[in-house]
Protein backbone atom coordinates (compact mmCIF):
# COMPACT_ATOMS: atom_id res chain seq x y z
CA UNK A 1 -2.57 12.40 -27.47
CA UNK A 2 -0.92 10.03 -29.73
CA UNK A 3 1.43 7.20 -28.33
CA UNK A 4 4.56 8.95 -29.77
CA UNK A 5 4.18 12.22 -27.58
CA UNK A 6 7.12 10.74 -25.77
CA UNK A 7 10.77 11.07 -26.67
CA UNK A 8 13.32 8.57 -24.95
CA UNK A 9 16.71 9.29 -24.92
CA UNK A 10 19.66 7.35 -24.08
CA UNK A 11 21.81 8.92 -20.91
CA UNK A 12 24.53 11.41 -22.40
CA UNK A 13 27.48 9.99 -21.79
CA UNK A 14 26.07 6.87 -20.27
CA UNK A 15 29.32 5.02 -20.93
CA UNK A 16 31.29 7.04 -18.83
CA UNK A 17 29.67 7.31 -16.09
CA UNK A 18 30.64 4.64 -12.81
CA UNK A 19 27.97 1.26 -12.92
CA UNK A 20 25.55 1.05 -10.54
CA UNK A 21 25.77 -1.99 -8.12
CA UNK A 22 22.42 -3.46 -7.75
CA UNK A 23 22.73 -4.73 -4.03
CA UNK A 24 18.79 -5.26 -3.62
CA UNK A 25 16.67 -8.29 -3.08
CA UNK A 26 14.03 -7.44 -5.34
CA UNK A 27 13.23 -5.85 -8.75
CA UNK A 28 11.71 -2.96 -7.27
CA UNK A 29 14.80 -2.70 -5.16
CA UNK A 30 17.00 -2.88 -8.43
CA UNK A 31 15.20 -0.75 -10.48
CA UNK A 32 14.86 2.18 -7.66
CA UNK A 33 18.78 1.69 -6.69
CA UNK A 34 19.66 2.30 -10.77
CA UNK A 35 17.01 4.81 -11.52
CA UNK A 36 18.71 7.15 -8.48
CA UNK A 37 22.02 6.49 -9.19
CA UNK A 38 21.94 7.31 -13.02
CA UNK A 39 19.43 10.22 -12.31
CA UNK A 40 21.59 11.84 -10.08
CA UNK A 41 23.66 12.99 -13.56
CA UNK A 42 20.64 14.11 -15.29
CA UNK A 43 17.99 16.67 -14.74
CA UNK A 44 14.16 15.60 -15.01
CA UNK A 45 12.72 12.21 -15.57
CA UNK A 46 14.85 9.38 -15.85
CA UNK A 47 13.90 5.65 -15.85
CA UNK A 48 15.87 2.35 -14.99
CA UNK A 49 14.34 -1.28 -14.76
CA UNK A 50 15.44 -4.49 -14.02
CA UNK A 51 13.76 -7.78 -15.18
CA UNK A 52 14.40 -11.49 -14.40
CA UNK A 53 12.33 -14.78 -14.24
CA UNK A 54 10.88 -16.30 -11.24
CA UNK A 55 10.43 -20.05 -10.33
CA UNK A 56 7.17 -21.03 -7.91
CA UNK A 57 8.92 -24.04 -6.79
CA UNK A 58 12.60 -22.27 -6.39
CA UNK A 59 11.16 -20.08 -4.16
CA UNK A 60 11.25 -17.07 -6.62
CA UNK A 61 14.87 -18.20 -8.09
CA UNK A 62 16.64 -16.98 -10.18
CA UNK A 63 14.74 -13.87 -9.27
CA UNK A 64 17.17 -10.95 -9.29
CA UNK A 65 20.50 -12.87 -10.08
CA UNK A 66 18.65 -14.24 -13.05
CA UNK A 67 21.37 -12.93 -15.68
CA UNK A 68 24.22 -14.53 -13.04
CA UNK A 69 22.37 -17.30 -11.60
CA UNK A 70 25.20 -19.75 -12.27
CA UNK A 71 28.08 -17.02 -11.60
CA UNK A 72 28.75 -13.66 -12.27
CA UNK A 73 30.26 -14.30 -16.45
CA UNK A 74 27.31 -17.06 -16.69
CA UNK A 75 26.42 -17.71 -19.95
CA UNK A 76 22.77 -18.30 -20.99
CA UNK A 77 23.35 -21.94 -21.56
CA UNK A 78 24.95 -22.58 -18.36
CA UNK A 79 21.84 -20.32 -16.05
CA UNK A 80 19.59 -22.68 -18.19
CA UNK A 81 21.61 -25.68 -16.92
CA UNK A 82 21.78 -24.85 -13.31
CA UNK A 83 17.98 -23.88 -13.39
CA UNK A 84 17.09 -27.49 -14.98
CA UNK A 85 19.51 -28.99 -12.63
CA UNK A 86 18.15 -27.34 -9.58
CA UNK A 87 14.22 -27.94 -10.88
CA UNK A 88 14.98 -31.75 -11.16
CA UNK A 89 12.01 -33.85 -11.62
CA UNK A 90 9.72 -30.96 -9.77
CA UNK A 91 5.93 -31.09 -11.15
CA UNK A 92 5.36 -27.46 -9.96
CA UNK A 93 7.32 -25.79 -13.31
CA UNK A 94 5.31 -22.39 -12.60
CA UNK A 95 6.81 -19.37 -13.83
CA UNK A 96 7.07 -15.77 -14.87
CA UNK A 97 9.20 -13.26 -16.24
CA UNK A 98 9.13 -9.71 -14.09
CA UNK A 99 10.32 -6.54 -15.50
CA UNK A 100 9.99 -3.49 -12.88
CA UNK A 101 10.98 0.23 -14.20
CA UNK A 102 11.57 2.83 -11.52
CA UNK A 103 10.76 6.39 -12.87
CA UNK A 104 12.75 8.99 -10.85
CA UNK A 105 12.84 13.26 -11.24
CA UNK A 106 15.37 15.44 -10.06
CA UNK A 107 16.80 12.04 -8.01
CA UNK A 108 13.60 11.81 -6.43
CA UNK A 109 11.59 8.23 -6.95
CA UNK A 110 8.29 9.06 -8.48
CA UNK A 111 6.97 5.44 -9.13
CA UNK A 112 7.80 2.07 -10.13
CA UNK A 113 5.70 -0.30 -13.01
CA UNK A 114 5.52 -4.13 -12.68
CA UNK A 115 5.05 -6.12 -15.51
CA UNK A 116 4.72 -9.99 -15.43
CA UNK A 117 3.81 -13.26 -18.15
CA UNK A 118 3.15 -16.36 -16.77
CA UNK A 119 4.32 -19.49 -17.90
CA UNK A 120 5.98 -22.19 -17.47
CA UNK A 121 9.52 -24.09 -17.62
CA UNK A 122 10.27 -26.68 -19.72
CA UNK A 123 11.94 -29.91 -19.22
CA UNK A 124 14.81 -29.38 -22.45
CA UNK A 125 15.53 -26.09 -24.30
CA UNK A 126 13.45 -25.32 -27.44
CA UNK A 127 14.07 -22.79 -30.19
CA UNK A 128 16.13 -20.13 -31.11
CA UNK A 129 15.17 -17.02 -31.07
CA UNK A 130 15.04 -14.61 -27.74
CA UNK A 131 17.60 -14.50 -25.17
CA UNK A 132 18.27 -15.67 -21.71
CA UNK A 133 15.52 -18.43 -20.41
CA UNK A 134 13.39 -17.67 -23.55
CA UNK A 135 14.06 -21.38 -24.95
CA UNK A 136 12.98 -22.53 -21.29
CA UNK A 137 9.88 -20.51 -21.17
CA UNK A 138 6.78 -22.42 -22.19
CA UNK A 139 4.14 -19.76 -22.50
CA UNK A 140 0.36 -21.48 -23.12
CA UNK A 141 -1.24 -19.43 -25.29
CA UNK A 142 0.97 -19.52 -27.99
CA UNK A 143 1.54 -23.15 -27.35
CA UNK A 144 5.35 -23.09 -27.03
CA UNK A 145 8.62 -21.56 -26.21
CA UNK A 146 9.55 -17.96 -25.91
CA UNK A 147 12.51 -19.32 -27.96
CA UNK A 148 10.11 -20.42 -30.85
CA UNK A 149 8.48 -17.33 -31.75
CA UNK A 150 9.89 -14.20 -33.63
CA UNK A 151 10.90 -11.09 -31.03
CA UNK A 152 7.73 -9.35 -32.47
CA UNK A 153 5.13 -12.10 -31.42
CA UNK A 154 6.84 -11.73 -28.12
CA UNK A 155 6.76 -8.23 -27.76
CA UNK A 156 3.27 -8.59 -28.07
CA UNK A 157 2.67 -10.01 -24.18
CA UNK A 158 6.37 -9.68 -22.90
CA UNK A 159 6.90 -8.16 -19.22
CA UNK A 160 8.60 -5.05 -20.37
CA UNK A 161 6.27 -4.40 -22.99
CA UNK A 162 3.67 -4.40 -20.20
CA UNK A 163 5.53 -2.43 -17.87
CA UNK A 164 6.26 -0.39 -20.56
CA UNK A 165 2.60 0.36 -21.11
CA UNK A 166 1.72 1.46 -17.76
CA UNK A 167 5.10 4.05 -17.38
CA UNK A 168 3.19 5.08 -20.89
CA UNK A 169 0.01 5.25 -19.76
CA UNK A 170 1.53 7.49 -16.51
CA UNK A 171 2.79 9.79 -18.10
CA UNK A 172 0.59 10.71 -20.19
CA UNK A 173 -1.91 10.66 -17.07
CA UNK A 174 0.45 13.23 -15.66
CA UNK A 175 0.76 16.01 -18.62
């Protein structure tokens, strides 16, 4: 079976329906709470995920407030800021971006995918490309930034991508 037996389709009328709060304390938690809620207005297999970074020496932080680390309109500059600022002078900069999808059918949870890449934060911001912590994100074997290297290169080891992979590789399982 080729990797294109598999059609993925945006929500109908995804902009209309009411947000999902994500209340949990973990990705899984996340990704199960919006793969429910939004599969509760469509019939078969739906899939939700939700993705942050996590910081050894933080104690997992930013974790799942990642995108609203430094408040709830937080730009990327200022979650960089407050994650430098609350690092300090640490020597433990050990990190990893998470990305968890939840695939539910019929509002039932089927199973959830983990993806991670390891890294590492810097001390400063470099590049520009990416989004988000990318600039922050030293990974070693490309020997710099997320924010360095073109979204493709990226794509190529990111934690969706890999999570991704293995809803992919499920369903296909499944047929």
């Amino acid at each position: 079976m080729s990797r294109d037996a598999f059609t993925i389709e945006p929500l109908p009328r995804l902009q209309d329906l009411p947000p999902c709060e994500e209340t949990g304390s973990t990705f899984e938690e996340n990704a199960i709470q919006k793969a429910l809620h939004f599969g509760a207005y469509s019939p078969g297999l739906v899939f939700a995920e939700d993705s942050g970074l996590e910081v050894d020496s933080l104690r997992g932080e930013p974790g799942v407030y990642s995108a609203r680390y430094a408040g709830p309109n937080a730009t990327d500059e200022e979650n960089n800021r407050l994650l430098l600022s609350r690092l300090g002078d640490s020597t433990d900069r050990s990190a990893r971006f998470v990305c968890v999808i939840a695939l539910v059918q019929d509002a039932a949870l089927v199973q959830t995918f983990r993806g991670s890449v390891e890294g590492e934060i810097l001390s400063a911001p470099r590049g520009e490309h990416g989004f988000g912590y990318d600039p922050l994100f030293y990974f070693p074997p490309f020997g710099c930034s997320f924010g360095e290297i073109p979204r493709e290169k990226k794509q190529t080891v990111s934690h969706r991508g890999a999570a991704l992979e293995q809803l992919r590789a499920f369903l296909q399982q499944s047929r």
